[in-house]
Protein backbone atom coordinates (compact mmCIF):
# COMPACT_ATOMS: atom_id res chain seq x y z
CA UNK A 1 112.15 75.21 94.26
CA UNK A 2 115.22 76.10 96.05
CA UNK A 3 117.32 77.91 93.73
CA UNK A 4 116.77 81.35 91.76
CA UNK A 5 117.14 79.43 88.35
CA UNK A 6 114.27 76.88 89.07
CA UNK A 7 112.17 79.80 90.61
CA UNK A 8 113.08 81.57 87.34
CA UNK A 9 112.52 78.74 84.85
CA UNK A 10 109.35 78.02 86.55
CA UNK A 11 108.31 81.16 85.60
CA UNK A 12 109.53 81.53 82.27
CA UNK A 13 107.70 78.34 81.53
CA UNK A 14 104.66 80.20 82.62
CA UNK A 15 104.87 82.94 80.63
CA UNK A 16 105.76 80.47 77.12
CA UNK A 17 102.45 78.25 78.23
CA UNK A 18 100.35 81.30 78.59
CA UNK A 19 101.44 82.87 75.35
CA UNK A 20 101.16 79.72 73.90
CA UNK A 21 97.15 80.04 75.43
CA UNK A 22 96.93 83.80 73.78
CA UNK A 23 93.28 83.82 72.58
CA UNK A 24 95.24 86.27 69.95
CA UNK A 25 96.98 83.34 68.65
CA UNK A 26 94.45 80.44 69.40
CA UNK A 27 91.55 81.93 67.65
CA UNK A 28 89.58 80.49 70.80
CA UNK A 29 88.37 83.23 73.15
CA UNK A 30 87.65 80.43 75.55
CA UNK A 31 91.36 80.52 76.40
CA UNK A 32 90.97 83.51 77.93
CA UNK A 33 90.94 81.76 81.29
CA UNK A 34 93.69 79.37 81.36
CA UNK A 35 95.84 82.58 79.59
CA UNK A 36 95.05 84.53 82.56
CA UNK A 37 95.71 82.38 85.32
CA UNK A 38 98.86 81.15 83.68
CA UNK A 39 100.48 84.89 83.27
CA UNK A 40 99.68 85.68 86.57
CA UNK A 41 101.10 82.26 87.91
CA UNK A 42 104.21 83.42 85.49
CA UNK A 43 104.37 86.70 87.38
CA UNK A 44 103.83 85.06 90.66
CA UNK A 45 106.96 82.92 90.37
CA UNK A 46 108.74 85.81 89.11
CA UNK A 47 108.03 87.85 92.38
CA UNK A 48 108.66 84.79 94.40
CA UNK A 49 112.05 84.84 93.07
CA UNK A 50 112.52 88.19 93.93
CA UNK A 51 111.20 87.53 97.47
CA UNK A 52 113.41 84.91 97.78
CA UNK A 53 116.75 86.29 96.32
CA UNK A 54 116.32 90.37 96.81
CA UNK A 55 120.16 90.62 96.49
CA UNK A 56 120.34 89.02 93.60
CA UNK A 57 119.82 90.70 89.81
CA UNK A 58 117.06 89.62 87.72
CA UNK A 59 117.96 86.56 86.11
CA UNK A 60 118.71 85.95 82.13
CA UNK A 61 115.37 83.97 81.83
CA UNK A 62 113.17 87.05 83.31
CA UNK A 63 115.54 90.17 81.64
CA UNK A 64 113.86 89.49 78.25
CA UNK A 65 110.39 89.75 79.14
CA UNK A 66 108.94 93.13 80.63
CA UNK A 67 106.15 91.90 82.23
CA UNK A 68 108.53 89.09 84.37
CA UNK A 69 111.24 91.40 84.34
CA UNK A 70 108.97 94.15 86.27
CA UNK A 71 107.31 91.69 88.52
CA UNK A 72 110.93 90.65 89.59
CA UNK A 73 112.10 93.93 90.04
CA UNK A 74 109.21 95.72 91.68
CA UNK A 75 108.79 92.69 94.09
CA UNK A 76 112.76 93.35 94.56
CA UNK A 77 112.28 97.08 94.98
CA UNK A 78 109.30 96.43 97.77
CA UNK A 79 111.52 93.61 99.93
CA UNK A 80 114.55 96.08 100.18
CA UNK A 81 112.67 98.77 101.14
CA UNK A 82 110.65 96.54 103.98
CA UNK A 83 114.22 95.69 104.96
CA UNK A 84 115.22 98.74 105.05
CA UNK A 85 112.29 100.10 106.77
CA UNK A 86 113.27 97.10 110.02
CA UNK A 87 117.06 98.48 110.06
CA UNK A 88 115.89 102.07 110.71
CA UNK A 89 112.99 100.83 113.00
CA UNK A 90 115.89 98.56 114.93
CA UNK A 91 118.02 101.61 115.10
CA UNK A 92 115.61 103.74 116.14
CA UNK A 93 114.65 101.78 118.82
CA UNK A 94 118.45 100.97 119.82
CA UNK A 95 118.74 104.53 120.43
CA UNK A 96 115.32 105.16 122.77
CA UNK A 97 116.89 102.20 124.28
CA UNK A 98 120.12 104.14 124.97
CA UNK A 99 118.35 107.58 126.08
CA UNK A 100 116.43 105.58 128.65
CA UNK A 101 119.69 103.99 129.96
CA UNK A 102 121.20 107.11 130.31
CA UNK A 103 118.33 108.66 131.77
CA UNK A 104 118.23 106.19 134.38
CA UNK A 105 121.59 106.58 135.42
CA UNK A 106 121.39 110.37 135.35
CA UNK A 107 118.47 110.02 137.40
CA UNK A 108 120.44 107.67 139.88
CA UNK A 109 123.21 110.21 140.20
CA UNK A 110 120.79 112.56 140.46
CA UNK A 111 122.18 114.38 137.60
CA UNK A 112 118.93 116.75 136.89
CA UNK A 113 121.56 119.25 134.24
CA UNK A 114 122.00 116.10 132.31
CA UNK A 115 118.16 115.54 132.00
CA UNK A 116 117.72 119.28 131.40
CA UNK A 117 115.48 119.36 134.57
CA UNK A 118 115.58 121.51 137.86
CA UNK A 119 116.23 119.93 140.67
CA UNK A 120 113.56 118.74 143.12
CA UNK A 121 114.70 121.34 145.52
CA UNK A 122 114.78 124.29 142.87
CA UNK A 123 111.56 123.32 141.14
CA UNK A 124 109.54 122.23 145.27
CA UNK A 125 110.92 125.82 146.12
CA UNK A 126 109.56 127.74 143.20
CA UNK A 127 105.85 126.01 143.16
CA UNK A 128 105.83 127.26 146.94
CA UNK A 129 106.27 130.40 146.08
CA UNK A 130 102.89 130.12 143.88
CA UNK A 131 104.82 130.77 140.86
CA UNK A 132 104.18 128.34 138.26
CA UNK A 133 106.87 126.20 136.51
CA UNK A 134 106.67 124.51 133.29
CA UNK A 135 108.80 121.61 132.86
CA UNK A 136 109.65 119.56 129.88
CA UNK A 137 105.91 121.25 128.05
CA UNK A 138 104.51 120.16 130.97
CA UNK A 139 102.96 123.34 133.34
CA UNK A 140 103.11 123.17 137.03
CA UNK A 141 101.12 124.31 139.92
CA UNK A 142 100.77 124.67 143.29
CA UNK A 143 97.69 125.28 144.99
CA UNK A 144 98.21 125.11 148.52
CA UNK A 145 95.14 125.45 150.12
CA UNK A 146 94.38 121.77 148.91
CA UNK A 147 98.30 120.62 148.83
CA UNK A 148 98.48 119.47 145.57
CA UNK A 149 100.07 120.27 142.28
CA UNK A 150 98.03 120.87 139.19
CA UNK A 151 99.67 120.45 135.69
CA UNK A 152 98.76 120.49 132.14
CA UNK A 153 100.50 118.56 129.86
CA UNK A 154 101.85 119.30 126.08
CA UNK A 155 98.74 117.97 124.88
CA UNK A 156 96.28 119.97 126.89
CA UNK A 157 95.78 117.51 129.64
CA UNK A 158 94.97 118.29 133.01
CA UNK A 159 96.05 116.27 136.12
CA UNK A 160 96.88 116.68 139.59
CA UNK A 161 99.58 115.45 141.74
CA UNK A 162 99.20 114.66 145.50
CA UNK A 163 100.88 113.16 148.20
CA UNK A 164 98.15 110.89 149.63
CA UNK A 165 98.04 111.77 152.98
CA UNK A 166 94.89 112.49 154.61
């Protein structure tokens, strides 16, 4: 089915068989089965139509009966906001995109204002001073007796930076 009003006859035609299998109506409680799996096959197709045609309003066929009517919505409802939920993730991710960009070509130009960082020179000459420095959450220090840098980051981790020569 390639259209919304096959998807949404199919269903329909669900829904009439199983009410047409209503152990209510048949006076035969071994219906019960076939009734079942026929109104959720009805809802099924319903929400398949929805799937299929989100931008679309919920056809004639479906409008008249809550239970497809519902199953077309809701399944509507949940497809827009999945698509909605991508476009924010894609944006999102356009614009980390963008910050790392311009970091990198701050960082080429050696433009530490723009990352809101001291310079090597400014930050090197306060660690040698034994001052620590805390830099972007991240705390600094120099211990020179070993030449190395310790630092703790936002999260409470410890690390230490060295130069590697013995």
């Amino acid at each position: 089915m390639d259209d919304l009003f096959s998807l949404a006859l199919a269903a329909r035609c669900q829904w009439v068989l199983a009410t047409c299998l209503d152990p209510e109506l048949t006076g035969d409680k071994r219906d019960i089965d076939r009734y079942g799996i026929a109104m959720e096959r009805a809802e099924d197709l319903a929400r398949e139509a929805a799937q299929a045609f989100p931008d679309e309003p919920c056809p004639p066929l479906l409008v008249d009966v809550p239970l497809l009517c519902d199953a077309f919505e809701h399944a509507m409802a949940l497809v827009l906001a999945d698509r909605a939920a991508a476009i924010d993730a894609a944006e999102r991710d356009l614009a980390r995109e963008r910050e790392r960009q311009c970091a990198e070509v701050s960082i080429a130009n050696e433009d530490w204002e723009a990352l809101r960082l001291p310079t090597p020179d400014r930050l090197t000459a306060k660690l040698l001073t034994g001052e620590p420095a805390e830099v972007c959450c991240h705390r600094l220090e120099y211990e020179e007796e070993l030449d190395i840098v310790w630092f703790t980051s936002p999260y409470g981790v410890d690390g230490v930076l060295c130069s590697g020569a013995a």
